[in-house]
PDB file of N, CA and C in Angstrom:
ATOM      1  N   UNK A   1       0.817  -1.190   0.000  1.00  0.00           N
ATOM      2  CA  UNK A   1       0.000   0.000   0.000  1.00  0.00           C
ATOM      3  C   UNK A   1       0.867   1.262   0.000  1.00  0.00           C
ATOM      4  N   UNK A   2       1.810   1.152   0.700  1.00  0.00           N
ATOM      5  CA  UNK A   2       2.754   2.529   0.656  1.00  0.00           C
ATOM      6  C   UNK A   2       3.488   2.779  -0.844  1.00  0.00           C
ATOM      7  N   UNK A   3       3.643   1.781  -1.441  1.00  0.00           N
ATOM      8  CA  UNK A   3       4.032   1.871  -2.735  1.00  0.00           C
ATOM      9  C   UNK A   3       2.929   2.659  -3.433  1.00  0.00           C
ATOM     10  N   UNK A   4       2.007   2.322  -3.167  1.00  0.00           N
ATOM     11  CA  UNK A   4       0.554   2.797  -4.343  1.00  0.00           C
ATOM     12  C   UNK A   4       0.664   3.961  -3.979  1.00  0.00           C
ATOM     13  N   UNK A   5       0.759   4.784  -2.776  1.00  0.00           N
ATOM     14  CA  UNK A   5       0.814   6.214  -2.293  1.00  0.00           C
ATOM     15  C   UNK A   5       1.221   6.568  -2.858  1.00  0.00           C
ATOM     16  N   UNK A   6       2.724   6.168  -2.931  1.00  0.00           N
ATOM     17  CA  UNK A   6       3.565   6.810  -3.351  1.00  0.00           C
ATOM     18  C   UNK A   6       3.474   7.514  -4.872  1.00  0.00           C
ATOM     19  N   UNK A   7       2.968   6.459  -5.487  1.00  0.00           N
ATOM     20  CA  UNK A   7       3.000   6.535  -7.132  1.00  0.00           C
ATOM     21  C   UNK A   7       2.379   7.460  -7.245  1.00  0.00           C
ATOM     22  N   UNK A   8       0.789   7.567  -6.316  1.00  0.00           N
ATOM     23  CA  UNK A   8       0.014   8.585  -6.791  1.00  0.00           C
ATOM     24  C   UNK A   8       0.063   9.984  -6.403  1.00  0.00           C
ATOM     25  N   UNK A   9       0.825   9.782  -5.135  1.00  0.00           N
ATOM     26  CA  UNK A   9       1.440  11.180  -5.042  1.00  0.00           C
ATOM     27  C   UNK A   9       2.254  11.816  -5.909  1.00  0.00           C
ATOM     28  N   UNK A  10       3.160  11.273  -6.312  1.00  0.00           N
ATOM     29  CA  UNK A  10       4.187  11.906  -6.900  1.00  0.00           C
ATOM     30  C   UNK A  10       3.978  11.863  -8.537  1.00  0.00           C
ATOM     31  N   UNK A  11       2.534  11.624  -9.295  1.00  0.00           N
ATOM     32  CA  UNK A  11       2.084  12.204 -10.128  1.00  0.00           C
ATOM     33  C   UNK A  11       1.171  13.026 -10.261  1.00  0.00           C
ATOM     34  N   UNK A  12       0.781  13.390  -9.025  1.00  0.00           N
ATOM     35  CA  UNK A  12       0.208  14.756  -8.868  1.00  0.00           C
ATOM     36  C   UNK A  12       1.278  16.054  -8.364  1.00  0.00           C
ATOM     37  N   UNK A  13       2.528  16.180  -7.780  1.00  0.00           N
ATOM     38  CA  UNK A  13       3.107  16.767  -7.094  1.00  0.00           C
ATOM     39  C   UNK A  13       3.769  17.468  -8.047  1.00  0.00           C
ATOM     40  N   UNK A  14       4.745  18.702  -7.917  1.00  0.00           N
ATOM     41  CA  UNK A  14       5.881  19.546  -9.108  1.00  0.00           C
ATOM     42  C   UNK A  14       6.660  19.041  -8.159  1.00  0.00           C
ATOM     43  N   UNK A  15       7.226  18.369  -6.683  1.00  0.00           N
ATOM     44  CA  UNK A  15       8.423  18.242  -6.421  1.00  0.00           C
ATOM     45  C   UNK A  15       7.866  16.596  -6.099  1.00  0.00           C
ATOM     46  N   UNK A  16       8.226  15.973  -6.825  1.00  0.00           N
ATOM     47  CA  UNK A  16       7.835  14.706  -5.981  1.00  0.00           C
ATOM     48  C   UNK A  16       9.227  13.926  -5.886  1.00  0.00           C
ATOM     49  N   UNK A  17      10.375  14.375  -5.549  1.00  0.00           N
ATOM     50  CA  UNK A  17      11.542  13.655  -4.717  1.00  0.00           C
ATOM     51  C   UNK A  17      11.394  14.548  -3.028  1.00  0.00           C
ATOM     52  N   UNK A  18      10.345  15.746  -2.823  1.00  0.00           N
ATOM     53  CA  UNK A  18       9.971  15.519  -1.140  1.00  0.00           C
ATOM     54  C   UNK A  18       8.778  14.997  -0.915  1.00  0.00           C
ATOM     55  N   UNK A  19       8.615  13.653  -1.778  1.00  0.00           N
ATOM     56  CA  UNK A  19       7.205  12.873  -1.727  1.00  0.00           C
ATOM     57  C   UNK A  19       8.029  11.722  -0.356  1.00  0.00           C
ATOM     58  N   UNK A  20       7.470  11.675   0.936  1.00  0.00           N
ATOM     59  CA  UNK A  20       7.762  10.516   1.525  1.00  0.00           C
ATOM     60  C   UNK A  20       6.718   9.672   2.251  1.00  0.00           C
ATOM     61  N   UNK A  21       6.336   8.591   2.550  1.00  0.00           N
ATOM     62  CA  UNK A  21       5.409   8.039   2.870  1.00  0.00           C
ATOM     63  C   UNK A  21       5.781   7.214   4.034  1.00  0.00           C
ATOM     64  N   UNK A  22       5.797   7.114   4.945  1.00  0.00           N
ATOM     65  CA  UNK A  22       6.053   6.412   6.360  1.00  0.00           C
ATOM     66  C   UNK A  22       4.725   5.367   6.877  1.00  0.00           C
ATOM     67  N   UNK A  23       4.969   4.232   7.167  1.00  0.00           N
ATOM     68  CA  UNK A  23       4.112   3.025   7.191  1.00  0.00           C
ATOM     69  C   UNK A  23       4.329   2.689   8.311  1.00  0.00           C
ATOM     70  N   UNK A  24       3.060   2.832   9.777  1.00  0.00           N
ATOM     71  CA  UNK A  24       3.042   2.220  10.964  1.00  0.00           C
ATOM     72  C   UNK A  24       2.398   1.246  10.914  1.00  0.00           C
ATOM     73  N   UNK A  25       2.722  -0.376  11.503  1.00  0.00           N
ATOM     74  CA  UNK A  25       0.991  -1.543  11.095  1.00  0.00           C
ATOM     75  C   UNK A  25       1.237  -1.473  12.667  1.00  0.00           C
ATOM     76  N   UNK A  26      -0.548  -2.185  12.958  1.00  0.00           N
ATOM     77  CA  UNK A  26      -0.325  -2.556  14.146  1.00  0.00           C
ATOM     78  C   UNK A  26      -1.506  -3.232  14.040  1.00  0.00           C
ATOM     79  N   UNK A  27      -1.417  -4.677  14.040  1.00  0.00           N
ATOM     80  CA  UNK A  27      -2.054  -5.619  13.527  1.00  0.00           C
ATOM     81  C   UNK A  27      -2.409  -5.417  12.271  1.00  0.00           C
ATOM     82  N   UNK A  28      -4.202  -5.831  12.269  1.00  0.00           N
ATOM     83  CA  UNK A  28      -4.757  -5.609  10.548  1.00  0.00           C
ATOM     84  C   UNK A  28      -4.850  -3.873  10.578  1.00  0.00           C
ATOM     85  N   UNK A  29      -4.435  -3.328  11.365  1.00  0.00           N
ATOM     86  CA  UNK A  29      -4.336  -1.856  10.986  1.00  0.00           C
ATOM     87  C   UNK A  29      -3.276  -1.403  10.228  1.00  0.00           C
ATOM     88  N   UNK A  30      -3.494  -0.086   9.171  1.00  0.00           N
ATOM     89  CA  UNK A  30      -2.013   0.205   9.197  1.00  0.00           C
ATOM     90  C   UNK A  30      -2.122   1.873   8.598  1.00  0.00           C
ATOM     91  N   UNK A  31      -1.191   2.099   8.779  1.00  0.00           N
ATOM     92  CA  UNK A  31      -1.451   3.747   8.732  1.00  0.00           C
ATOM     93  C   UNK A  31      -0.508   4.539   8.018  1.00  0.00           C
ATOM     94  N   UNK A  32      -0.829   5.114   7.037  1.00  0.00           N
ATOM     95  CA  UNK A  32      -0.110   5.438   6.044  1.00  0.00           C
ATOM     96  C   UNK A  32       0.005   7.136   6.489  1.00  0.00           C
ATOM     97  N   UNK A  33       1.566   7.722   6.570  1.00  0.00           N
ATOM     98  CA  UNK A  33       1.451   9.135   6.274  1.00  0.00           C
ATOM     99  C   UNK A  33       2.250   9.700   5.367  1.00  0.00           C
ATOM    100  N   UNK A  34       1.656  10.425   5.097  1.00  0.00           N
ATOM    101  CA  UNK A  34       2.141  11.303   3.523  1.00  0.00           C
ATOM    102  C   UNK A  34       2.270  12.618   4.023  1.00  0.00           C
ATOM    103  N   UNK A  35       3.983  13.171   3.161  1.00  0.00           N
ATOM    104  CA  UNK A  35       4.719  14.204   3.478  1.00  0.00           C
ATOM    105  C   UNK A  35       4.781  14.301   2.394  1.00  0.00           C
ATOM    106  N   UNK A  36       4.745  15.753   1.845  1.00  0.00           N
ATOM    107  CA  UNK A  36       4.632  16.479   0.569  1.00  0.00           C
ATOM    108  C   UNK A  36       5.438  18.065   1.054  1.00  0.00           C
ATOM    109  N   UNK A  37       5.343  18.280  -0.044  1.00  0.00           N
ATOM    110  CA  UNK A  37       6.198  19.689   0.139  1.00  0.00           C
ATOM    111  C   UNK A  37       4.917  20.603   0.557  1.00  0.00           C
ATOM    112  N   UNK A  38       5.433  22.043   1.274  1.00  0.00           N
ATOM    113  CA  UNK A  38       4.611  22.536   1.789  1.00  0.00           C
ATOM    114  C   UNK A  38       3.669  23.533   0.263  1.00  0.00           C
ATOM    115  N   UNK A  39       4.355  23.635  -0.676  1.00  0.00           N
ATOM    116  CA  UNK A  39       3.483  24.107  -2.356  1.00  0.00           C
ATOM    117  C   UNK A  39       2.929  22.986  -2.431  1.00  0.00           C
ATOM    118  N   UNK A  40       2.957  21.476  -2.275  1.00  0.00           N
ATOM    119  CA  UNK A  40       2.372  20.904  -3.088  1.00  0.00           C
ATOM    120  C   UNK A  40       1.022  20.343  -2.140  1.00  0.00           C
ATOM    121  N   UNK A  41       1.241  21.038  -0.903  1.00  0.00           N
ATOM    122  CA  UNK A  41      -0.045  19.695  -0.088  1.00  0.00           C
ATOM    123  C   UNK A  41      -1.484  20.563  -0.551  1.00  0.00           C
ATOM    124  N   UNK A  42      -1.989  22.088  -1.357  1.00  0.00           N
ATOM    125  CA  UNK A  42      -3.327  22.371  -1.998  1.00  0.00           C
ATOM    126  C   UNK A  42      -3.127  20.863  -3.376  1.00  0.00           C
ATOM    127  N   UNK A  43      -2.745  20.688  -3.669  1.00  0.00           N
ATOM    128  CA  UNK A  43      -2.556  19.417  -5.191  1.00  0.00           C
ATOM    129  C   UNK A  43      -3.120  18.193  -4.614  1.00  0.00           C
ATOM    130  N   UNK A  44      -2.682  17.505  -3.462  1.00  0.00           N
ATOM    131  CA  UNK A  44      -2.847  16.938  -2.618  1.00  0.00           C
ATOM    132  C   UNK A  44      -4.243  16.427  -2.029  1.00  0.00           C
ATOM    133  N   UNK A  45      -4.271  17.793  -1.806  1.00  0.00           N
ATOM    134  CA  UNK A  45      -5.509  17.586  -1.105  1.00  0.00           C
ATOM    135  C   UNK A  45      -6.880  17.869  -1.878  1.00  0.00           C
ATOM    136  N   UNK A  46      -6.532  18.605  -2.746  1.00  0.00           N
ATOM    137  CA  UNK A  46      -7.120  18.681  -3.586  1.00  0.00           C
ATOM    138  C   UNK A  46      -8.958  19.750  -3.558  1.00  0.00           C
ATOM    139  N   UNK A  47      -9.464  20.751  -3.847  1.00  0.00           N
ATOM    140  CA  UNK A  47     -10.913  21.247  -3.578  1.00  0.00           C
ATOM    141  C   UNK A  47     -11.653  20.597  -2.610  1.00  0.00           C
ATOM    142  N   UNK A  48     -12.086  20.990  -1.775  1.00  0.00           N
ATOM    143  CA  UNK A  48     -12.826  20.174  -0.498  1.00  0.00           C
ATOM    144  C   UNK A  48     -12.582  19.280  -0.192  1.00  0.00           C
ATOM    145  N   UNK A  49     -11.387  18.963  -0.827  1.00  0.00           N
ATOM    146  CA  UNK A  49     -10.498  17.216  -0.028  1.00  0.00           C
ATOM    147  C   UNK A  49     -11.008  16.166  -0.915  1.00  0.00           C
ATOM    148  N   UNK A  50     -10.997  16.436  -2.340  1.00  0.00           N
ATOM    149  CA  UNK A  50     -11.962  15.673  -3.227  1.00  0.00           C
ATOM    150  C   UNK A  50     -10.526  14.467  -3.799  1.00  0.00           C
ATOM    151  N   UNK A  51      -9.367  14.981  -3.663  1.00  0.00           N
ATOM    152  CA  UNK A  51      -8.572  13.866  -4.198  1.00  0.00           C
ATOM    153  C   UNK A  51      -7.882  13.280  -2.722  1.00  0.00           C
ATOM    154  N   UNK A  52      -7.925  13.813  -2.112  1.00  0.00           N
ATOM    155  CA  UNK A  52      -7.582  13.078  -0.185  1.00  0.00           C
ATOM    156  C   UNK A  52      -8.640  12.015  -0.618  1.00  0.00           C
ATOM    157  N   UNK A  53      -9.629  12.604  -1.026  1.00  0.00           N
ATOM    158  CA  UNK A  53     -10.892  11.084  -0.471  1.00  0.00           C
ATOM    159  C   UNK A  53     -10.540  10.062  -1.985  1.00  0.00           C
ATOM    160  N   UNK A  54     -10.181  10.502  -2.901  1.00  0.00           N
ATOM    161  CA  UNK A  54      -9.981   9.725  -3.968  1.00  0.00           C
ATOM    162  C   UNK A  54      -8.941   8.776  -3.330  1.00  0.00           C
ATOM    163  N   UNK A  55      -7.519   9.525  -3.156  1.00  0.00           N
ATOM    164  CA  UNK A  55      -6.819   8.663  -2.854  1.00  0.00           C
ATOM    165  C   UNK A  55      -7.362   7.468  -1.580  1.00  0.00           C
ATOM    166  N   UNK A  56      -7.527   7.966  -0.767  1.00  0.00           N
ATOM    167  CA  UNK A  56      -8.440   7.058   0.677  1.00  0.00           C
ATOM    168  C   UNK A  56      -8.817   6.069  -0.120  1.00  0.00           C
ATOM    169  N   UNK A  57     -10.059   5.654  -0.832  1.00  0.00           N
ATOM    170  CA  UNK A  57     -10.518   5.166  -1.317  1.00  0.00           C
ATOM    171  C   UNK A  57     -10.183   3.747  -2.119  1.00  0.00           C
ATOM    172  N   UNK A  58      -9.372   4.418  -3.329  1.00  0.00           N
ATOM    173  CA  UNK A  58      -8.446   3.930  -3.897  1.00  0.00           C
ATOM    174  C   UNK A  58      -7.522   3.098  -3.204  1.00  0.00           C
ATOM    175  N   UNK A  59      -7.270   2.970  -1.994  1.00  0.00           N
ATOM    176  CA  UNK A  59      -5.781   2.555  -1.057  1.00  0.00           C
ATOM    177  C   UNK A  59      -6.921   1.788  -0.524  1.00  0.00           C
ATOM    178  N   UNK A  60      -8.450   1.855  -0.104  1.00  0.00           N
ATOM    179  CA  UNK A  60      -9.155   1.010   0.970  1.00  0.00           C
ATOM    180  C   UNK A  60      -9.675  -0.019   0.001  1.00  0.00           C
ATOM    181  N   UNK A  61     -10.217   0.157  -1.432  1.00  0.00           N
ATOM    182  CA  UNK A  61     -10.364  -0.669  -2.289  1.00  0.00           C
ATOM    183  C   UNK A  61      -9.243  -1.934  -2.711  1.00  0.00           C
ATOM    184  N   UNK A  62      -7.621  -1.543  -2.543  1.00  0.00           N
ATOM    185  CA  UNK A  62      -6.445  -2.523  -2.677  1.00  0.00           C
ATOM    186  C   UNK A  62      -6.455  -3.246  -1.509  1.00  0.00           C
ATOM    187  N   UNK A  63      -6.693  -2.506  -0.675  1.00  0.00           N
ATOM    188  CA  UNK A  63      -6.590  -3.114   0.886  1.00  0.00           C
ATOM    189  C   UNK A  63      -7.672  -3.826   1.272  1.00  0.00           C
ATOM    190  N   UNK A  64      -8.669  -3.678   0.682  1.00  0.00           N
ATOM    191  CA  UNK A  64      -9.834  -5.115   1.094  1.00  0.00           C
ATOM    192  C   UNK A  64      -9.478  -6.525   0.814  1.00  0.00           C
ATOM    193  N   UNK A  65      -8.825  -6.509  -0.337  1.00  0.00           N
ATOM    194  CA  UNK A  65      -8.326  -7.594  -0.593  1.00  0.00           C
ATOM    195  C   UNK A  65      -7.336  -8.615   0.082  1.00  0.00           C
ATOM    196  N   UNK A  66      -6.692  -7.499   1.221  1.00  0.00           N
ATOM    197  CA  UNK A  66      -5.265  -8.211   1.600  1.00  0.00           C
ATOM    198  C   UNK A  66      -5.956  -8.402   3.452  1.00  0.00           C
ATOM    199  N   UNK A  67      -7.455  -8.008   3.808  1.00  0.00           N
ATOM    200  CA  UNK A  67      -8.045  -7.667   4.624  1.00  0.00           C
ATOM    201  C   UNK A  67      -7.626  -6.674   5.678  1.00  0.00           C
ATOM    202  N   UNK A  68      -6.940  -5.943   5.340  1.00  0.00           N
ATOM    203  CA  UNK A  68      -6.354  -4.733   6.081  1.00  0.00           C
ATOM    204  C   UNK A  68      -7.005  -3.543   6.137  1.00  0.00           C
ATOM    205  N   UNK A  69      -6.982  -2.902   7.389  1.00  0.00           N
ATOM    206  CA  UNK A  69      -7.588  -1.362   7.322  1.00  0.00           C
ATOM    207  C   UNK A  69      -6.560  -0.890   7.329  1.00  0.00           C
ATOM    208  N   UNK A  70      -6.838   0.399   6.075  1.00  0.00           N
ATOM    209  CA  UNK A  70      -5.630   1.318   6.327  1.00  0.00           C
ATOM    210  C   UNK A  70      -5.817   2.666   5.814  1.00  0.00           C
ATOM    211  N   UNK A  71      -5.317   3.442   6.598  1.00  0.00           N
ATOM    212  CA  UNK A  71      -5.834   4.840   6.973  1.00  0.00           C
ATOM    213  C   UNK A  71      -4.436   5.561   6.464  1.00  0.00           C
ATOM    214  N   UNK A  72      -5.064   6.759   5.799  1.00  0.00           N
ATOM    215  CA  UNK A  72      -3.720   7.402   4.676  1.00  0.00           C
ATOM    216  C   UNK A  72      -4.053   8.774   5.643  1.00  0.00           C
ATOM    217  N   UNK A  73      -3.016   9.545   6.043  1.00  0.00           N
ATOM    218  CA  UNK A  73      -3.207  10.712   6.663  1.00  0.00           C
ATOM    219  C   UNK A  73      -2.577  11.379   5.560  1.00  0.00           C
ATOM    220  N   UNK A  74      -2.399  12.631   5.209  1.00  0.00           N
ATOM    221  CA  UNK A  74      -1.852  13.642   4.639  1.00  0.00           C
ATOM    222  C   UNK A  74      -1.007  14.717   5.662  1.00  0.00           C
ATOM    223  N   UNK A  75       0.405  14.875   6.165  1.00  0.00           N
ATOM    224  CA  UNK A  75       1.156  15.678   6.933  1.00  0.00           C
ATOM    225  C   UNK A  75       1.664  16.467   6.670  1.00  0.00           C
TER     226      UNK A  75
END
């Protein structure tokens, strides 16, 4: 899952080498946070948080499969 972040961050981003993604599990939990440059986290996040929830989504749809919850923060 941190891989998939990653990808999709850093084709939305203009700096995406300060794209980093840090992965806590703790059990079937796991918690994804995303560090972006401080220009790029409006891209990010996108109009009323419309690509935050895309991405969410997208990451909870891969993750049903592997039965994991996992929660993407944006930092």
């Amino acid at each position: 899952m941190k891989e998939l972040v990653e990808v999709i961050a850093k084709a939305l981003v203009d700096h995406p080498e300060e794209v980093v993604v840090t992965e806590k599990v703790d059990g079937k939990n796991v918690t994804l946070e995303l560090h972006v440059a401080a220009a790029d986290m409006g891209k990010v996040i996108g109009k009323q948080g419309r690509i935050a929830k895309a991405i969410r989504s997208v990451v909870k749809a891969a993750s049903s499969k592997d039965n994991l919850r996992v929660d993407v923060e944006i930092v």
